[in-house]
N, C-alpha and C. Protein backbone atom coordinates (compact mmCIF):
# COMPACT_ATOMS: atom_id res chain seq x y z
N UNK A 1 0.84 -1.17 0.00
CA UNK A 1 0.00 0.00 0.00
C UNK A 1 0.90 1.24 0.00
N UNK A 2 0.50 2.24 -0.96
CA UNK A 2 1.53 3.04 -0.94
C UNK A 2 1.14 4.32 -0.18
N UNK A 3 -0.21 4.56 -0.31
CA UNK A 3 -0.94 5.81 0.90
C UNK A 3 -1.82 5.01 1.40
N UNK A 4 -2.08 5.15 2.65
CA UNK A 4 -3.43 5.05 3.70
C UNK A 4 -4.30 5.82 2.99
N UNK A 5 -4.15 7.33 2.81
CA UNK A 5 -5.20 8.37 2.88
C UNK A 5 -5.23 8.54 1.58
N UNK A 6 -6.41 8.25 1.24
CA UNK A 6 -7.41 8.38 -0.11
C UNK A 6 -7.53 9.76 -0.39
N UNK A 7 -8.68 10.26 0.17
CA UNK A 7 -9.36 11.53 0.29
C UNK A 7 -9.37 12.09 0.97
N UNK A 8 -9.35 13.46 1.49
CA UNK A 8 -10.15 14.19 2.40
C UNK A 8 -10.15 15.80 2.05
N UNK A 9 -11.69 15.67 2.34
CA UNK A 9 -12.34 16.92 2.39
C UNK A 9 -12.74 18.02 3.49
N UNK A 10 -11.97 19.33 3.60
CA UNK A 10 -12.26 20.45 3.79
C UNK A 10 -13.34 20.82 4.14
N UNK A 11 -14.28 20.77 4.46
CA UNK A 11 -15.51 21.64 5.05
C UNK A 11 -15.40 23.37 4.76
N UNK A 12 -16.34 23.91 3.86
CA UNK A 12 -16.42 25.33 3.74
C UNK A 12 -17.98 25.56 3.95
N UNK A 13 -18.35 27.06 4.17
CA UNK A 13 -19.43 27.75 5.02
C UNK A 13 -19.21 28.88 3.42
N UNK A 14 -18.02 29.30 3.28
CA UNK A 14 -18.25 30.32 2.33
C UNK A 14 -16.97 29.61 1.35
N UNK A 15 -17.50 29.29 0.44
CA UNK A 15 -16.51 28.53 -0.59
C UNK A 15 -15.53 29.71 -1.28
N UNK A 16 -15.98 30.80 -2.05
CA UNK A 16 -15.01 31.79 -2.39
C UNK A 16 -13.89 31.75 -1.59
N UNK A 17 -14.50 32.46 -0.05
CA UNK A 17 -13.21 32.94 1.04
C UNK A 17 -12.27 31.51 0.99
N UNK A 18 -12.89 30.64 1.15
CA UNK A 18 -12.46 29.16 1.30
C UNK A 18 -10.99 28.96 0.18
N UNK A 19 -11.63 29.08 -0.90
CA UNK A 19 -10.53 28.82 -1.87
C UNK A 19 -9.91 29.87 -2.41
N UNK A 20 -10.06 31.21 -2.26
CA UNK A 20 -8.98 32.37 -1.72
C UNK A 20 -8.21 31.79 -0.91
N UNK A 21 -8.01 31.60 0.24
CA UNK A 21 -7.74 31.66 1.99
C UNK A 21 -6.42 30.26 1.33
N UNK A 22 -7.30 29.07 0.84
CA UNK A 22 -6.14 28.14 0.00
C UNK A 22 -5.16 28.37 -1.00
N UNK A 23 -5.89 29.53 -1.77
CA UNK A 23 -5.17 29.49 -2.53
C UNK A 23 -3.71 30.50 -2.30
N UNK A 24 -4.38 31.54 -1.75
CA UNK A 24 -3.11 32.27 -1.35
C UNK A 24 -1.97 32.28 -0.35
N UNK A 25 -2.55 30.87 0.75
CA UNK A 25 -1.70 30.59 1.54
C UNK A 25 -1.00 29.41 1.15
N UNK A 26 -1.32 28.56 0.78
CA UNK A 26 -0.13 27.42 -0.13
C UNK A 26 -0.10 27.62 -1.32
N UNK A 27 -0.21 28.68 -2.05
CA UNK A 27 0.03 29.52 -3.36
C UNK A 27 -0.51 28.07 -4.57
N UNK A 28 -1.72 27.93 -4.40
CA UNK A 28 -2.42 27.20 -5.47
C UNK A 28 -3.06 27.52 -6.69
N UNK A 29 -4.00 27.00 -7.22
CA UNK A 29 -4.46 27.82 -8.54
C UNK A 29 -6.11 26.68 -8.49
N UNK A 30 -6.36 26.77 -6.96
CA UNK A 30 -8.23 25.61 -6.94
C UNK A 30 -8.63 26.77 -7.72
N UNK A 31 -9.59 25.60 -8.73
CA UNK A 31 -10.59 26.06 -8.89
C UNK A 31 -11.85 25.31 -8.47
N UNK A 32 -13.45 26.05 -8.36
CA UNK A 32 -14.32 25.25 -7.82
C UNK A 32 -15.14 24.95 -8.89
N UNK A 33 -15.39 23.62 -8.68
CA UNK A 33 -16.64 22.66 -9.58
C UNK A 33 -17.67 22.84 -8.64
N UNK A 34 -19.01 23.15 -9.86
CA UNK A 34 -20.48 23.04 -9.58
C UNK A 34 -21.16 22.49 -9.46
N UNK A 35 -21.83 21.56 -8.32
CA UNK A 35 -22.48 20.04 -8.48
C UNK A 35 -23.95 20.49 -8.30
N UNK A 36 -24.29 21.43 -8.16
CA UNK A 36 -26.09 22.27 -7.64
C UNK A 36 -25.59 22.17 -6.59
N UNK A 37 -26.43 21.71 -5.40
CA UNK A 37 -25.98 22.07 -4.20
C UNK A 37 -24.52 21.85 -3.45
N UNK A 38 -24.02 21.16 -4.34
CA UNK A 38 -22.27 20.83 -3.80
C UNK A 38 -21.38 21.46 -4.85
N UNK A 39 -20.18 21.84 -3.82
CA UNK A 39 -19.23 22.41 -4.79
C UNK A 39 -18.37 22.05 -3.87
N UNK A 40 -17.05 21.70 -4.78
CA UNK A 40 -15.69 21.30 -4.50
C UNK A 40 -14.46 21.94 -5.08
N UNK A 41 -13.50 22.04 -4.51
CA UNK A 41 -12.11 22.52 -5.33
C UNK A 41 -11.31 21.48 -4.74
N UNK A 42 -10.90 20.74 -5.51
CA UNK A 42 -9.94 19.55 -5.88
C UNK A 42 -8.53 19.79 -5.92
N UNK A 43 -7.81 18.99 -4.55
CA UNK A 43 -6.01 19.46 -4.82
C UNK A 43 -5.31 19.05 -6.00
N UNK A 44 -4.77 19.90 -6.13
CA UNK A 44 -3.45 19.34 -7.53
C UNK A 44 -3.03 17.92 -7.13
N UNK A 45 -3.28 17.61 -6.18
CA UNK A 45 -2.80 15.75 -6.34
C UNK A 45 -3.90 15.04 -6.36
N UNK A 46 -4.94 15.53 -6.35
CA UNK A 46 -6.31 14.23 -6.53
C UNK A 46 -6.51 14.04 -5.05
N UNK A 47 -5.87 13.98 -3.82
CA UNK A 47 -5.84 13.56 -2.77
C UNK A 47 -6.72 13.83 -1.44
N UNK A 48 -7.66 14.81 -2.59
CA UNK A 48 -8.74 15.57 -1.66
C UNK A 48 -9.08 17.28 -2.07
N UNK A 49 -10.21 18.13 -1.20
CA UNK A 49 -10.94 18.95 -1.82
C UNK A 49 -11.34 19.97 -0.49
N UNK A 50 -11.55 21.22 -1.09
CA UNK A 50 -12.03 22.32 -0.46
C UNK A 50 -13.15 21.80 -0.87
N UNK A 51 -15.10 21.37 0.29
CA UNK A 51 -15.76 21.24 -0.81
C UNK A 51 -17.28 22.12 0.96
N UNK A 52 -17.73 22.43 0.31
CA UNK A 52 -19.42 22.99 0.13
C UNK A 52 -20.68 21.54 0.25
N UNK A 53 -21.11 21.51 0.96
CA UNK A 53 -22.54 20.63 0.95
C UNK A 53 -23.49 20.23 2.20
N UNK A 54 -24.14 20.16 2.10
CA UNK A 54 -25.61 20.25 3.27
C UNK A 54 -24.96 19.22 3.85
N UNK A 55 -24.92 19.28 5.31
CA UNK A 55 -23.90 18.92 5.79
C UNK A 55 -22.88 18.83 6.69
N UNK A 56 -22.14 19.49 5.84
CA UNK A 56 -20.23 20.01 5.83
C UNK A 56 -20.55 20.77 6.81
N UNK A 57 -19.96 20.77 8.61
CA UNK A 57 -19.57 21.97 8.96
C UNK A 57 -18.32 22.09 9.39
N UNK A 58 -17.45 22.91 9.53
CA UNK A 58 -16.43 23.37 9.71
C UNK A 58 -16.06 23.59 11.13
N UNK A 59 -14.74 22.55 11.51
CA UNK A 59 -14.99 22.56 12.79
C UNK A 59 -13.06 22.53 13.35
N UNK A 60 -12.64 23.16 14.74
CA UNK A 60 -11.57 23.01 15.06
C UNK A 60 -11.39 22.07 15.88
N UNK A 61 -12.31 21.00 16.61
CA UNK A 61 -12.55 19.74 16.90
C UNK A 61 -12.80 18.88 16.47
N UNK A 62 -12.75 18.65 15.16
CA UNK A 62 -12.75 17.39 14.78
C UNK A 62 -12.00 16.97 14.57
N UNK A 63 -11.69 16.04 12.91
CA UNK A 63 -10.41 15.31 12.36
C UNK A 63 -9.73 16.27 12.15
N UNK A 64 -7.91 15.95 12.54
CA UNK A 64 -7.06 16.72 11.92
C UNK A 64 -6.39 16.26 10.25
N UNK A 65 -6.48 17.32 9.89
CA UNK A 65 -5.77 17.20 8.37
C UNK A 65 -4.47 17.84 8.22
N UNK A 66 -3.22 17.12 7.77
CA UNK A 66 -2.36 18.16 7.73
C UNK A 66 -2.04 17.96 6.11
N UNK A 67 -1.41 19.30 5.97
CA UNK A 67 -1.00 19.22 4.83
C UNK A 67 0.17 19.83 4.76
N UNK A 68 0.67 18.99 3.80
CA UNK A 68 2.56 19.02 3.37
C UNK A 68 3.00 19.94 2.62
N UNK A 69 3.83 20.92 3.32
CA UNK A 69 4.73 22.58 2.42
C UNK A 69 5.74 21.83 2.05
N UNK A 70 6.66 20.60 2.34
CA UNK A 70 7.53 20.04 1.81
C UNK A 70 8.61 21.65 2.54
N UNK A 71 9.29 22.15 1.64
CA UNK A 71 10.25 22.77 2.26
C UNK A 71 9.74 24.65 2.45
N UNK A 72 8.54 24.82 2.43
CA UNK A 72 8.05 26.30 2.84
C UNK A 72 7.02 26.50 4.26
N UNK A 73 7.42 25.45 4.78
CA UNK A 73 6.82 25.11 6.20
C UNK A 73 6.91 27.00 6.80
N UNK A 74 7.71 27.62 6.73
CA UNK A 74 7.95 29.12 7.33
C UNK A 74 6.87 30.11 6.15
N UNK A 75 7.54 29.85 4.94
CA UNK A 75 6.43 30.79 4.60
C UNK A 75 5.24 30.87 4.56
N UNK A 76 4.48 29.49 4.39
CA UNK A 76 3.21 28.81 4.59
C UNK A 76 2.52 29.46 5.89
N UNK A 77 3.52 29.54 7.06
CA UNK A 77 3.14 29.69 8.24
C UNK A 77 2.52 31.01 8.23
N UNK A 78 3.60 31.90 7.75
CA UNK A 78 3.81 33.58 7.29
C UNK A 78 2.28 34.26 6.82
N UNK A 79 2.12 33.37 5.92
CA UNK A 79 0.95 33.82 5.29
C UNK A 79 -0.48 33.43 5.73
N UNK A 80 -0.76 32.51 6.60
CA UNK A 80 -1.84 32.26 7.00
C UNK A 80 -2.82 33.11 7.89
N UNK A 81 -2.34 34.31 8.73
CA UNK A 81 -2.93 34.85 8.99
C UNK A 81 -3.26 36.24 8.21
N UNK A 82 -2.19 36.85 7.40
CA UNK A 82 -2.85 37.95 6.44
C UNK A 82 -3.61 37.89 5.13
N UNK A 83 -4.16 36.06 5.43
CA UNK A 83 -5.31 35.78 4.49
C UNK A 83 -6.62 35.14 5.53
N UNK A 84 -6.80 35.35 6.90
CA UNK A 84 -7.62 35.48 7.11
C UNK A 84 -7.61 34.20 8.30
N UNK A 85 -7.01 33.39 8.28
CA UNK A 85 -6.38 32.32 9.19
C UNK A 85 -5.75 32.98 10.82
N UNK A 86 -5.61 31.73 11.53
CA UNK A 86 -4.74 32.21 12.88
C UNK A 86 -3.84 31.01 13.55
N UNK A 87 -2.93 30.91 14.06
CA UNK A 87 -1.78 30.20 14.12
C UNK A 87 -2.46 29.59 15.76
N UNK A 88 -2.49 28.20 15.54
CA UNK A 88 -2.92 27.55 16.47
C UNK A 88 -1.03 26.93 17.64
N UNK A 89 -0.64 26.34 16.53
CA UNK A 89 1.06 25.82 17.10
C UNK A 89 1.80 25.80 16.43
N UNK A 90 2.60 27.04 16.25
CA UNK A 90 3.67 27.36 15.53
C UNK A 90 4.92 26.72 15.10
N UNK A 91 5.57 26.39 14.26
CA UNK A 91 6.35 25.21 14.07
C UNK A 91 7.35 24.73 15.21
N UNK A 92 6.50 23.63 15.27
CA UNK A 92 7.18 22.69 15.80
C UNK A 92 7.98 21.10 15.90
N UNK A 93 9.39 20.90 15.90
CA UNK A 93 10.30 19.66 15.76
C UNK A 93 9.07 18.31 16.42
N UNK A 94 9.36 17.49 15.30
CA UNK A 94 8.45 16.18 15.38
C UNK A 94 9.72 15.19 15.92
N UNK A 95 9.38 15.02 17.43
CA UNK A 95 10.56 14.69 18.08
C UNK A 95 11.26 13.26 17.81
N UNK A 96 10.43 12.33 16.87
CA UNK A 96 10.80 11.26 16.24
C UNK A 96 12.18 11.85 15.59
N UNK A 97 13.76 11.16 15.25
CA UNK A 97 14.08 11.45 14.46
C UNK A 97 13.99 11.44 12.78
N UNK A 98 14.20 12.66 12.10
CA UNK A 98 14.27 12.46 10.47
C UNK A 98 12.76 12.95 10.29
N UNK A 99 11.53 13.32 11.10
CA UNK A 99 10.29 13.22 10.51
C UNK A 99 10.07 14.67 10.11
N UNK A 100 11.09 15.38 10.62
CA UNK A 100 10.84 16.96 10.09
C UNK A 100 9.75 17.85 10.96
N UNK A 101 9.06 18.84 10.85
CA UNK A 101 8.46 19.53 11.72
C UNK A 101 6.95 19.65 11.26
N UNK A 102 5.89 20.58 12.09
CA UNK A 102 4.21 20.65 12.13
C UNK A 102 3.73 21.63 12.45
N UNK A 103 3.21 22.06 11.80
CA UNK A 103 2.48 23.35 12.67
C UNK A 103 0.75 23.10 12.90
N UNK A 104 0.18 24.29 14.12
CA UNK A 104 -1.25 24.13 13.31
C UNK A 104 -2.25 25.00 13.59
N UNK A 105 -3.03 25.13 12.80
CA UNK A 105 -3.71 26.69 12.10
C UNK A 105 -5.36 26.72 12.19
N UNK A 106 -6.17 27.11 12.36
CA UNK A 106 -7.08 27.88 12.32
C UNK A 106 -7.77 28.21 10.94
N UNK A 107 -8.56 28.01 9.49
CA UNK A 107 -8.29 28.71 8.40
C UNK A 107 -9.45 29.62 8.31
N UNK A 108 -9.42 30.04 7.40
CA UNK A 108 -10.67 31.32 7.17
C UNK A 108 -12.32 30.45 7.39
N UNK A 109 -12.38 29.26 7.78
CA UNK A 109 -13.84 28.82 7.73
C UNK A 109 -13.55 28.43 9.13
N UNK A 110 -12.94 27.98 9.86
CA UNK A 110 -12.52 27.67 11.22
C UNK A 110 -12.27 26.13 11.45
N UNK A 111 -11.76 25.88 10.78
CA UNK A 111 -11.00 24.15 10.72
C UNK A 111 -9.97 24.12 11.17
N UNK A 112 -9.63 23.64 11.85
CA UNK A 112 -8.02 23.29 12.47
C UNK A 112 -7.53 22.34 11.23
N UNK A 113 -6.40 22.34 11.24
CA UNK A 113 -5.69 22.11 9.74
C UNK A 113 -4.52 22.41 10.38
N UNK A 114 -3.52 21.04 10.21
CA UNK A 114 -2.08 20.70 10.36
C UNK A 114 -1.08 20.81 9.14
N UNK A 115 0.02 21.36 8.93
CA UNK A 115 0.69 21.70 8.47
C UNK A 115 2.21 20.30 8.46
N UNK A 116 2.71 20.46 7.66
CA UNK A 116 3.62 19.57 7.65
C UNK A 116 5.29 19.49 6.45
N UNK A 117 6.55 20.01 7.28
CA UNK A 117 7.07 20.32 6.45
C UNK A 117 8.48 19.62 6.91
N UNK A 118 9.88 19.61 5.74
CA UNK A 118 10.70 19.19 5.81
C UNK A 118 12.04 19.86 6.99
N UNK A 119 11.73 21.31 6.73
CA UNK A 119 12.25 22.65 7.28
C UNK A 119 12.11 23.23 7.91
């Protein structure tokens, strides 16, 4: 098995701010698909989605999701709050050796969302 994790989806309340808030803080290019009452924006790896639906709420207690800056773990961090985000645990050493560091964030819909980088 080469990933555990299939999918996972994002919870948004306001999909625009939603995929602004993504796009400008891990410098992406989502765009959102129209399903009638569902809408999604799909990561550049297939691996999951900003998505919209009766439903979905957005929560800083639930599942954590992190997602991988690979080596912009600092700037990633940088930018999350002057797009509308707030810094939950600022990077921090993943005391395993070799696993690299984590942060974790707050985003413009109010999801806690883990961060995950080499640097």
């Amino acid at each position: 098995m080469e990933k555990i994790i299939s999918w996972v989806e994002i919870p948004a309340i306001d999909m625009k701010r939603a995929v602004n808030f993504y796009n400008a803080v891990l410098r992406l290019d989502l765009k959102v698909s129209d399903y009638g009452v569902e809408k999604m924006a799909c990561f550049p790896g297939g691996e999951g989605a900003i998505s919209f639906a009766p439903g979905f709420k957005p929560s800083k207690d639930g599942v954590l999701v992190s997602l991988n800056t690979e080596e912009d773990l600092n700037g990633t961090i940088g930018r999350i709050e002057k797009y509308g985000g707030s810094i939950v645990q600022y990077k921090t050493k993943i005391e395993a050796e070799g696993l690299g560091y984590f942060a974790l964030f707050i985003d413009s819909e109010g999801n806690r969302v883990g961060l995950y980088g080499n640097s």
